[in-house]
Protein backbone atom coordinates (compact mmCIF):
# COMPACT_ATOMS: atom_id res chain seq x y z
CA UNK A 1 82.13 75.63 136.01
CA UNK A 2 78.75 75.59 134.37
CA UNK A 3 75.32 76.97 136.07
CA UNK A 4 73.82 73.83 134.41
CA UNK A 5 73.80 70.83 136.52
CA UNK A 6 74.76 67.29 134.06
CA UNK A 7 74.00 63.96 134.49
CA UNK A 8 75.35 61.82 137.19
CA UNK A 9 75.79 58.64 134.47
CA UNK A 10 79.35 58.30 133.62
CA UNK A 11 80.23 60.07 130.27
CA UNK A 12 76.73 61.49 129.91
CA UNK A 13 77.07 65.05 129.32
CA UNK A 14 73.49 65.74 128.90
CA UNK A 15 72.08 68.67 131.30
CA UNK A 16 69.61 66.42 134.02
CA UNK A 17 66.13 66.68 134.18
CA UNK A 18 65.55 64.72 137.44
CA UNK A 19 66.67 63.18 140.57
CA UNK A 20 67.49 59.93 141.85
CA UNK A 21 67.08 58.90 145.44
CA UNK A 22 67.32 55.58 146.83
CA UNK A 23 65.28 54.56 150.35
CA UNK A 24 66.85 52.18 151.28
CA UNK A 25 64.40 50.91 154.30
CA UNK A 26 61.77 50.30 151.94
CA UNK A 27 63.78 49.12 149.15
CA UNK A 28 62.30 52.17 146.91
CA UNK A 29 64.04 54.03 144.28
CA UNK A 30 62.18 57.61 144.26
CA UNK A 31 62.53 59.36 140.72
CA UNK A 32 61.63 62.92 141.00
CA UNK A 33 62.03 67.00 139.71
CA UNK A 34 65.64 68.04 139.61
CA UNK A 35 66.34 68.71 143.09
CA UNK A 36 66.92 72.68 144.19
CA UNK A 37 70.50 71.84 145.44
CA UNK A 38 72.83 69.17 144.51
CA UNK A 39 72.71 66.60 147.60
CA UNK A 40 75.83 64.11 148.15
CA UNK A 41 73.49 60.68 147.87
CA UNK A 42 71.40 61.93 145.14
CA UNK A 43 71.92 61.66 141.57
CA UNK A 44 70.93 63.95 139.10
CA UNK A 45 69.65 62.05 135.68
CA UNK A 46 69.24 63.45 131.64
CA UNK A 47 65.55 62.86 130.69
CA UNK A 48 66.79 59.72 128.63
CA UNK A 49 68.27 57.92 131.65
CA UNK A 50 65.73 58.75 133.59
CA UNK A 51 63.31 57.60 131.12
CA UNK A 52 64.94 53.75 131.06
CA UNK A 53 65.70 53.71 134.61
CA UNK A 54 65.24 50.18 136.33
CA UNK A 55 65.83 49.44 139.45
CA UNK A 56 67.49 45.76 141.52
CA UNK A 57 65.10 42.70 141.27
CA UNK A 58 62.27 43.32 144.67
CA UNK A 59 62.70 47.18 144.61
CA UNK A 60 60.43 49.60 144.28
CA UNK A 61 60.47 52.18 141.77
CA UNK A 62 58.30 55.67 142.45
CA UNK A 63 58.13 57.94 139.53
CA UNK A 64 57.19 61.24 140.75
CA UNK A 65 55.72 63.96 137.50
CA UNK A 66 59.20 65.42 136.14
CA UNK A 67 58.37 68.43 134.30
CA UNK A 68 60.89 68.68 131.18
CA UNK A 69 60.10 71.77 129.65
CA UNK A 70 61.92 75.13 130.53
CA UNK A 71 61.20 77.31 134.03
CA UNK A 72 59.14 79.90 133.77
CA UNK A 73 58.53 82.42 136.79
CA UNK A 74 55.23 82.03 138.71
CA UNK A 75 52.47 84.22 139.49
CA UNK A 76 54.17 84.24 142.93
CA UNK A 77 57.65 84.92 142.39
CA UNK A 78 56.38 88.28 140.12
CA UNK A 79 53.85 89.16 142.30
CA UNK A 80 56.77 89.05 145.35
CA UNK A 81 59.05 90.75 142.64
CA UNK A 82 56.43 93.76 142.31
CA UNK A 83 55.70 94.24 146.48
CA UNK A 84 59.45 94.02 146.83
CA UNK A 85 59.88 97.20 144.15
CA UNK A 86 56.53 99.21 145.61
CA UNK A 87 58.38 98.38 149.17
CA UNK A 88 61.49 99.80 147.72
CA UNK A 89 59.79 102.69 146.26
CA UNK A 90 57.81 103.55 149.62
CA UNK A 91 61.49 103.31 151.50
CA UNK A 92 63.08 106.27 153.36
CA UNK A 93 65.08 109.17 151.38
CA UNK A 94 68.34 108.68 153.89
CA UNK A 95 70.69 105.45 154.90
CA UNK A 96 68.95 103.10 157.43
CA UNK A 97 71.43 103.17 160.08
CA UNK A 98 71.90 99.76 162.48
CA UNK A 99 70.29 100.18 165.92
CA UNK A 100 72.72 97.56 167.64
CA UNK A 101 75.61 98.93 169.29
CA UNK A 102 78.37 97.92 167.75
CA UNK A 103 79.75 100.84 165.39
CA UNK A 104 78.63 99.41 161.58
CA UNK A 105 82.54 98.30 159.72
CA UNK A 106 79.72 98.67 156.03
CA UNK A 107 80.70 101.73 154.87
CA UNK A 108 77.40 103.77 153.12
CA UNK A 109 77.42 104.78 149.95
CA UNK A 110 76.38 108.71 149.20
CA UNK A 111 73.71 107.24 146.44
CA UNK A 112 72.52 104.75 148.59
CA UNK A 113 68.66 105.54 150.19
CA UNK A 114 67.81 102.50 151.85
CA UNK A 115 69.20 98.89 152.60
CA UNK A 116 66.88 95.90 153.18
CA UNK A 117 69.28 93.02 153.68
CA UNK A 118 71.58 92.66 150.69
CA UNK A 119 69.49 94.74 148.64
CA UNK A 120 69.61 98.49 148.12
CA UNK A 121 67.78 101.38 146.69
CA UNK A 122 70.37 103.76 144.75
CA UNK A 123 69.68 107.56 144.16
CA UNK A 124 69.35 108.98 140.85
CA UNK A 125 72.34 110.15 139.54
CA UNK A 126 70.22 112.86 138.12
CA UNK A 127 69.01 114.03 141.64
């Protein structure tokens, strides 16, 4: 299955740009980003249906800023990238054991230094 996430139109193919969702209360068709997650009652639209998008006579249509061009990172997510390496790099030299009492079923791994939820720090090879 592709990463990329395609049009909900039938036999569009075209990777989606935005999504669809309909309020129903206020008779309002929102038209936003691509969501983070696909969502069951949302549909996810190329940037030419999205573009000619109408919606039922008395409805609403809200057309939030869709931004087309590709991801980049943000100053945040690098900045949180470099305190999570300097955090690494500060870690203890020997396995974090658990503290609750129940005996750990994980076994550790002779390279590993230290464990911070899934991620680990790994020993030279070298050393």
């Amino acid at each position: 299955m592709s990463p990329v996430r395609r049009c909900s139109r039938t036999a569009c193919g075209r990777p989606a740009v935005a999504t669809l969702t309909y309020v129903y209360a206020d008779s309002t068709a929102v038209l936003g980003p691509l969501a983070t997650y696909a969502e069951p009652h949302c549909y996810d639209l190329c940037s030419e249906h999205s573009a000619r998008l109408t919606a039922p006579r008395g409805w609403d249509v809200v057309r939030l800023a869709v931004d087309t061009g590709p991801a980049r990172p943000s100053g945040d997510d690098l900045e949180a990238l470099a305190d999570a390496v300097r955090e690494a790099a500060r870690a203890p030299r020997r396995p974090v054991e658990p503290t609750d009492a129940k005996p750990s079923r994980r076994k550790i791994d002779p390279m590993e230094v230290a464990r911070r939820g899934h991620l680990r720090v790994l020993r030279s090879p070298d050393s």
